[in-house]
PDB file of N, CA and C in Angstrom:
ATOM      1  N   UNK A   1     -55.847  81.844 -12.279  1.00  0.00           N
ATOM      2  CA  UNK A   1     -55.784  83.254 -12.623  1.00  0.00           C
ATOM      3  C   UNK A   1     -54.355  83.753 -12.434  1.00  0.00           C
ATOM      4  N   UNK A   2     -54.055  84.621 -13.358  1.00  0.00           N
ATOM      5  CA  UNK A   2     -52.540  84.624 -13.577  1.00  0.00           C
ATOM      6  C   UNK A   2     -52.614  86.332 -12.738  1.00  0.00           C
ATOM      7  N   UNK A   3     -51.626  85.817 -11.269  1.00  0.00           N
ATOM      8  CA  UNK A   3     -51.193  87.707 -10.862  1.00  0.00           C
ATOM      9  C   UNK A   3     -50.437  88.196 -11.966  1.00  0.00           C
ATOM     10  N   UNK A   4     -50.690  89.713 -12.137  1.00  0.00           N
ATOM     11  CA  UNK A   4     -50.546  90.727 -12.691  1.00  0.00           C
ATOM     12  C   UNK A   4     -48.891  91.373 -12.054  1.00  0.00           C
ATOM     13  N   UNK A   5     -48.109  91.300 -13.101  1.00  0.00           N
ATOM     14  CA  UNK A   5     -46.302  91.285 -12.598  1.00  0.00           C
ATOM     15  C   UNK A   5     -46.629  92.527 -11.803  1.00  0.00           C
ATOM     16  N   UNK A   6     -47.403  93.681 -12.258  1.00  0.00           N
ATOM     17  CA  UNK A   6     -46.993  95.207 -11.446  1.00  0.00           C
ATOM     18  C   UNK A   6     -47.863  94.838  -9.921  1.00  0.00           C
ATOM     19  N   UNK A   7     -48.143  93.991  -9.723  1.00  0.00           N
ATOM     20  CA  UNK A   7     -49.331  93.273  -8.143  1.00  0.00           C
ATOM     21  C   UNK A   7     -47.594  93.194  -7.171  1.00  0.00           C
ATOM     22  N   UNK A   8     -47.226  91.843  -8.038  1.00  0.00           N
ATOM     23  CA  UNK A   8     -46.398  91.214  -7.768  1.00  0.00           C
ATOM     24  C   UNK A   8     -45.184  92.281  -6.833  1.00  0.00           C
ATOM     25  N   UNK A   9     -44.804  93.534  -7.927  1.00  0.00           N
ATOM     26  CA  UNK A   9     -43.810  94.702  -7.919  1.00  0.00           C
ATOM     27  C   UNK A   9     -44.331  95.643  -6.915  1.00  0.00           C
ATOM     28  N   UNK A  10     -45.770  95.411  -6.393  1.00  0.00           N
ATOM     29  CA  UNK A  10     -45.872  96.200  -5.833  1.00  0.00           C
ATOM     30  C   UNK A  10     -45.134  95.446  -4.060  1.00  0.00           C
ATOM     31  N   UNK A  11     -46.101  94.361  -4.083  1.00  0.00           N
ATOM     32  CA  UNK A  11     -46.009  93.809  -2.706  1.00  0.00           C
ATOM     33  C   UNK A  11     -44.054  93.582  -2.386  1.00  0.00           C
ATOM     34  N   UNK A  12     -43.637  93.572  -3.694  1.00  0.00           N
ATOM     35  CA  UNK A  12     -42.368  93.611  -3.413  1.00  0.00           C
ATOM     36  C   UNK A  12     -41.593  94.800  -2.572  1.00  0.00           C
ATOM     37  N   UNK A  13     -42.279  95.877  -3.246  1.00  0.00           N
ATOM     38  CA  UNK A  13     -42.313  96.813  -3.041  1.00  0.00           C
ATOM     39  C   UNK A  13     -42.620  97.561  -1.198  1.00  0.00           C
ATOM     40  N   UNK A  14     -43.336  97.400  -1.142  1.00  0.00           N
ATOM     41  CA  UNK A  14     -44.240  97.335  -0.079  1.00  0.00           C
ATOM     42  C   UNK A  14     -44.281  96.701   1.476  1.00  0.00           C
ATOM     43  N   UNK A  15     -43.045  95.542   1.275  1.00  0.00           N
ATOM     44  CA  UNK A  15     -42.375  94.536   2.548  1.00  0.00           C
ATOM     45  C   UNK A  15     -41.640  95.291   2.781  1.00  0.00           C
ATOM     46  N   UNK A  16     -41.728  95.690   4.245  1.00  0.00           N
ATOM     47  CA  UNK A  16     -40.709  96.572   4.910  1.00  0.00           C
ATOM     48  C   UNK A  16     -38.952  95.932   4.723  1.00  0.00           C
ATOM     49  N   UNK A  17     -39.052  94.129   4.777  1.00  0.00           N
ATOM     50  CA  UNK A  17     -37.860  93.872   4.728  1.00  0.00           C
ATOM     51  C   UNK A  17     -37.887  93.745   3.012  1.00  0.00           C
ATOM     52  N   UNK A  18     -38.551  93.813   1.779  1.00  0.00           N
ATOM     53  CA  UNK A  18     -38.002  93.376   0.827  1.00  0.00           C
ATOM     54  C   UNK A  18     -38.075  92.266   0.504  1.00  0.00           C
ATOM     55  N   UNK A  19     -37.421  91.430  -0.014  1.00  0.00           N
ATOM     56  CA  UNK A  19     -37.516  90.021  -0.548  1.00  0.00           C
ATOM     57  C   UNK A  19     -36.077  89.398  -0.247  1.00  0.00           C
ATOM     58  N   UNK A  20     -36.242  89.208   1.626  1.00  0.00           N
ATOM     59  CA  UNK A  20     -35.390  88.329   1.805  1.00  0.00           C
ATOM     60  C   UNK A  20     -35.062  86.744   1.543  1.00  0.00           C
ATOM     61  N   UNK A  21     -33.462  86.488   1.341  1.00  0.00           N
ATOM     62  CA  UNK A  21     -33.360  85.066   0.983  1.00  0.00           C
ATOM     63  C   UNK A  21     -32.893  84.288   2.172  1.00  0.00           C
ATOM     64  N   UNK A  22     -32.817  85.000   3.146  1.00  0.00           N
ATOM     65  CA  UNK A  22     -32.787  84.222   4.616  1.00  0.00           C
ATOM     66  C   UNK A  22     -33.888  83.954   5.258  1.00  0.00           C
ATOM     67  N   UNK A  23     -34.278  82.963   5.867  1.00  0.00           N
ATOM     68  CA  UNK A  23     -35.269  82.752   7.006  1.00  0.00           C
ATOM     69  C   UNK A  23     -34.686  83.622   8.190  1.00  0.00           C
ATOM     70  N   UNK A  24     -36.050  84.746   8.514  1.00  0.00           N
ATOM     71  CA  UNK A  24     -35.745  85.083   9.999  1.00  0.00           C
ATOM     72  C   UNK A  24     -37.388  85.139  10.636  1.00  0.00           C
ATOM     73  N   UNK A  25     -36.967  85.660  12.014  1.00  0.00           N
ATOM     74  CA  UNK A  25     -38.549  85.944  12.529  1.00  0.00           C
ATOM     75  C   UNK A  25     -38.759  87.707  12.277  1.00  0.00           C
ATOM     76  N   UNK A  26     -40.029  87.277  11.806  1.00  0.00           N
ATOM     77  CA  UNK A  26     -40.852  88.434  11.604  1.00  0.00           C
ATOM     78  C   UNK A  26     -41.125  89.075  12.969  1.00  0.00           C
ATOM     79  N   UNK A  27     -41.928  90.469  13.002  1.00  0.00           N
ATOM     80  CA  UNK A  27     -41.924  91.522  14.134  1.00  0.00           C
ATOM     81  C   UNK A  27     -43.141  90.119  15.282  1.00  0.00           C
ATOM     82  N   UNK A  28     -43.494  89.456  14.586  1.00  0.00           N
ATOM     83  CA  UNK A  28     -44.326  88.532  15.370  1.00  0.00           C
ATOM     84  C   UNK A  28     -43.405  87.253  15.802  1.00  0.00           C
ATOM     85  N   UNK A  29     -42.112  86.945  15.497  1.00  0.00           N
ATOM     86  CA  UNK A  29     -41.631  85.604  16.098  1.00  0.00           C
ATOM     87  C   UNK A  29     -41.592  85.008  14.871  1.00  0.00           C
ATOM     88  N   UNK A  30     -42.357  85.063  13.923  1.00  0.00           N
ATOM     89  CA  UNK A  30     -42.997  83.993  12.534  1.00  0.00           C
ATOM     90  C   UNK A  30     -41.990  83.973  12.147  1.00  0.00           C
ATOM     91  N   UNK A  31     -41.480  82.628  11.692  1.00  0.00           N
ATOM     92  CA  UNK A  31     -40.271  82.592  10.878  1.00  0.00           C
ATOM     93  C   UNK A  31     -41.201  82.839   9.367  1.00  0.00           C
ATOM     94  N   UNK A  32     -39.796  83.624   8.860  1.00  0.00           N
ATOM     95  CA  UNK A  32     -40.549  84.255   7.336  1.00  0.00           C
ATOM     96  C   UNK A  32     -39.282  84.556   6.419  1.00  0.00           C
ATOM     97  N   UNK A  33     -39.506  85.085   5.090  1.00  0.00           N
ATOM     98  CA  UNK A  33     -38.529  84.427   3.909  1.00  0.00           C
ATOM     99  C   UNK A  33     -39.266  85.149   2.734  1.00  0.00           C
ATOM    100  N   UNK A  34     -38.507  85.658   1.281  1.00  0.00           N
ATOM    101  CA  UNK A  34     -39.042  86.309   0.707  1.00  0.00           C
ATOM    102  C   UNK A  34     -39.922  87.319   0.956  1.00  0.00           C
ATOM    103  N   UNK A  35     -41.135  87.385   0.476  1.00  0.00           N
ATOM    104  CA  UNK A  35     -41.844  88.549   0.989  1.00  0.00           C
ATOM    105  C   UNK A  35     -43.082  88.623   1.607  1.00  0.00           C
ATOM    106  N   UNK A  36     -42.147  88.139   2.692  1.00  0.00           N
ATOM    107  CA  UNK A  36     -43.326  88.354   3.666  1.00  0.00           C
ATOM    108  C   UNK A  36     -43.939  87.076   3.726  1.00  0.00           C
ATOM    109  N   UNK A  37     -43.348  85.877   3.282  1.00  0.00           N
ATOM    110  CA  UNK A  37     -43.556  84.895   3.506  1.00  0.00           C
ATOM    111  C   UNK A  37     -43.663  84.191   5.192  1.00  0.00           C
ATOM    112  N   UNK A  38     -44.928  83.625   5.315  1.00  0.00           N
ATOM    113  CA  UNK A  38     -44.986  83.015   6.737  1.00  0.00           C
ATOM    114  C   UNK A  38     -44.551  81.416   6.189  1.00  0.00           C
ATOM    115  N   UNK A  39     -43.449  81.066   7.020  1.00  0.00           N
ATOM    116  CA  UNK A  39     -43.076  79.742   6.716  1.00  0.00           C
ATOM    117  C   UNK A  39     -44.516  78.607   7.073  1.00  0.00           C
ATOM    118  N   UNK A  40     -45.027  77.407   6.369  1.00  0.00           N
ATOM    119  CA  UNK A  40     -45.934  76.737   6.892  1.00  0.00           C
ATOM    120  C   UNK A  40     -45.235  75.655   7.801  1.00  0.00           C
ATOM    121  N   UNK A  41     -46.015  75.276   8.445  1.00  0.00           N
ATOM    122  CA  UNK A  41     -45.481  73.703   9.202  1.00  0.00           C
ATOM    123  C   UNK A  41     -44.256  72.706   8.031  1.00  0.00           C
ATOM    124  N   UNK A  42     -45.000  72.974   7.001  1.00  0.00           N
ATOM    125  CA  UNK A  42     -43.942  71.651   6.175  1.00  0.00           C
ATOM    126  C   UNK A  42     -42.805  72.298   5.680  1.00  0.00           C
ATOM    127  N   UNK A  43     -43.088  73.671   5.681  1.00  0.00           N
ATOM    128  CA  UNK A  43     -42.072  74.179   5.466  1.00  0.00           C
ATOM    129  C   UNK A  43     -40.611  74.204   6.483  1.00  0.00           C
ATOM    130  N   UNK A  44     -41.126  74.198   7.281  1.00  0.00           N
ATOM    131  CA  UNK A  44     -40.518  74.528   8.142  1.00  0.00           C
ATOM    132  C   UNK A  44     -39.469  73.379   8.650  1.00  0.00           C
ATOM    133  N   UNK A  45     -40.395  72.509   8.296  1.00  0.00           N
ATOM    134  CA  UNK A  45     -39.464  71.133   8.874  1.00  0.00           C
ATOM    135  C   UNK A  45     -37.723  71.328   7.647  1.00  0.00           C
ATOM    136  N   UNK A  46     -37.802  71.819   6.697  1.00  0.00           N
ATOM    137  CA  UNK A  46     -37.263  72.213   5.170  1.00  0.00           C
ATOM    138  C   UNK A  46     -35.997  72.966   5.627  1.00  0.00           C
ATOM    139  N   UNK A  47     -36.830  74.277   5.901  1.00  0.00           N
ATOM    140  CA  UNK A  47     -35.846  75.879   6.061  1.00  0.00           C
ATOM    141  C   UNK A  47     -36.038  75.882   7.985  1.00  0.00           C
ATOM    142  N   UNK A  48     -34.725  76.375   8.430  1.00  0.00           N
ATOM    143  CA  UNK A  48     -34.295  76.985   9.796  1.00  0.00           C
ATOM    144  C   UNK A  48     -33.791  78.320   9.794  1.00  0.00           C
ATOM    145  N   UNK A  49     -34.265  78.807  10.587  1.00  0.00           N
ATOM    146  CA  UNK A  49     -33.641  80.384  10.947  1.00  0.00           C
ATOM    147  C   UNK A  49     -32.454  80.549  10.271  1.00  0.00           C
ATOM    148  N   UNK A  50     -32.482  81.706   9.573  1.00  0.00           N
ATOM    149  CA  UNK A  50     -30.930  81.489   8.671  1.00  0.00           C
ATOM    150  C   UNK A  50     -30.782  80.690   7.615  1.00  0.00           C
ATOM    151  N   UNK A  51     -31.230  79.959   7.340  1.00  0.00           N
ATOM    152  CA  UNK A  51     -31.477  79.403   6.058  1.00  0.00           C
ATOM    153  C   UNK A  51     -31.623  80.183   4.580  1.00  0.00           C
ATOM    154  N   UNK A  52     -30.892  80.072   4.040  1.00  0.00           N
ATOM    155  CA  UNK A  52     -31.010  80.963   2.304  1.00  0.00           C
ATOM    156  C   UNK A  52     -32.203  79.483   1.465  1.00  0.00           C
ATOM    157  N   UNK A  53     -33.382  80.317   0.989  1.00  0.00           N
ATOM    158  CA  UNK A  53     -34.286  79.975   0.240  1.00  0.00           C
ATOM    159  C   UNK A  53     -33.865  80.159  -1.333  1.00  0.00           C
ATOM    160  N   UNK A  54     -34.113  79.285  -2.110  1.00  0.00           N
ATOM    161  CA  UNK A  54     -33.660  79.535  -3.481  1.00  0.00           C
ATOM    162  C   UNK A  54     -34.643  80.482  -3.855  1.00  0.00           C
ATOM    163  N   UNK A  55     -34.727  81.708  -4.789  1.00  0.00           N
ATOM    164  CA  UNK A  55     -35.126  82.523  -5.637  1.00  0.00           C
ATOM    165  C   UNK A  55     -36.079  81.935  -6.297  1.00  0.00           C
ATOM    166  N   UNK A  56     -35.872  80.761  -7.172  1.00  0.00           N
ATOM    167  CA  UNK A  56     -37.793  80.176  -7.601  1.00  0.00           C
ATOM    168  C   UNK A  56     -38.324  79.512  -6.818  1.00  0.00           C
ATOM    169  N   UNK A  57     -38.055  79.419  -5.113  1.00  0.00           N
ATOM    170  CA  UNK A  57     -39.049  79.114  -4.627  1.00  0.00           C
ATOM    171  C   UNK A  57     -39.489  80.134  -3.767  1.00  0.00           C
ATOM    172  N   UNK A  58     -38.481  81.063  -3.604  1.00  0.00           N
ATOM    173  CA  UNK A  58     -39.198  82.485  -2.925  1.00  0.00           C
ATOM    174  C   UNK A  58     -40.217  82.757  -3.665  1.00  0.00           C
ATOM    175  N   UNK A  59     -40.039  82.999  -5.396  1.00  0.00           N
ATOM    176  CA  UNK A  59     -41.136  83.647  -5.876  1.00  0.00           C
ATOM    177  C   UNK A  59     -41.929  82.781  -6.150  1.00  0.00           C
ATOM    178  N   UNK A  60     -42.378  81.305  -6.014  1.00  0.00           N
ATOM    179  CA  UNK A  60     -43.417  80.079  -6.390  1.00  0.00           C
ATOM    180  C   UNK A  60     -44.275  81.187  -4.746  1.00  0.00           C
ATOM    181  N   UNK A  61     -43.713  81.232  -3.562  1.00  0.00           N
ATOM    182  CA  UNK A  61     -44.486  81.798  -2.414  1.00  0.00           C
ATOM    183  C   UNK A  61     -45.081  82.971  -2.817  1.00  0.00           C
ATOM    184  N   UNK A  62     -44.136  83.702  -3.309  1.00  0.00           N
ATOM    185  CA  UNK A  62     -44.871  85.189  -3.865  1.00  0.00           C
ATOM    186  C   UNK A  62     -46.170  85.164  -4.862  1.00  0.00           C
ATOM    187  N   UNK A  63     -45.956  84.306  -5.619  1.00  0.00           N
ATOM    188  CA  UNK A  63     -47.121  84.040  -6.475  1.00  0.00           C
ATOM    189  C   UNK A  63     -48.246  83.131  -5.996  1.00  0.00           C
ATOM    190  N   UNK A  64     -48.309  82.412  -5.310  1.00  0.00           N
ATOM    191  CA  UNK A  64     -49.140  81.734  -4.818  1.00  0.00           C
ATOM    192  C   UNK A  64     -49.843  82.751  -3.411  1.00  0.00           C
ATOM    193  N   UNK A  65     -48.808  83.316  -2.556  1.00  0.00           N
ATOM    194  CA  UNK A  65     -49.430  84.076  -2.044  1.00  0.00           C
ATOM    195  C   UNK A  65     -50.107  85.411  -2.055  1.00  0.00           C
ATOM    196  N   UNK A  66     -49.648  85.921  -3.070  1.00  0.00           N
ATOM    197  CA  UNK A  66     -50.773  87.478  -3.705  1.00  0.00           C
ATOM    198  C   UNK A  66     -51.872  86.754  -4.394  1.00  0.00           C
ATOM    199  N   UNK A  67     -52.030  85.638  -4.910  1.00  0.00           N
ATOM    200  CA  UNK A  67     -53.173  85.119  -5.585  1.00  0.00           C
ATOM    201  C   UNK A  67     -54.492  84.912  -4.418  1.00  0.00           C
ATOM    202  N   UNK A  68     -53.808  84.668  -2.871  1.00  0.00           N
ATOM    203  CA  UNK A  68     -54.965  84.945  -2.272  1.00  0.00           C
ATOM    204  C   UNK A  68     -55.548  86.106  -1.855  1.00  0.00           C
TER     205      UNK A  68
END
């Protein structure tokens, strides 16, 4: 099922930080990235604090994650 771009614009919208391209910790410790992205375990082994995430894989997270 294909998200809906104005879904997408909203949650963009809507992240207090925006759609960062650094890894930092979230108000919880969570290292996080784009929007509002929670880094996973495999990820993680990948990206470190401070780390710049490329742009199609910020938004591959964005889209995969509003789809849930």
């Amino acid at each position: 099922m294909a998200v809906p771009q104005s879904y997408l614009d909203y949650l963009s919208s809507d992240e207090v930080e925006g759609n960062r391209s650094d890894v930092y910790p979230d108000s919880e410790g969570h290292l996080t990235a784009g929007v509002g992205h929670k880094l996973t375990p495999s990820e993680l082994k990948t990206y470190k604090e401070g780390d710049e995430v490329p742009e199609d894989i910020r938004y591959d997270w964005l889209i995969k994650d509003a789809a849930k």
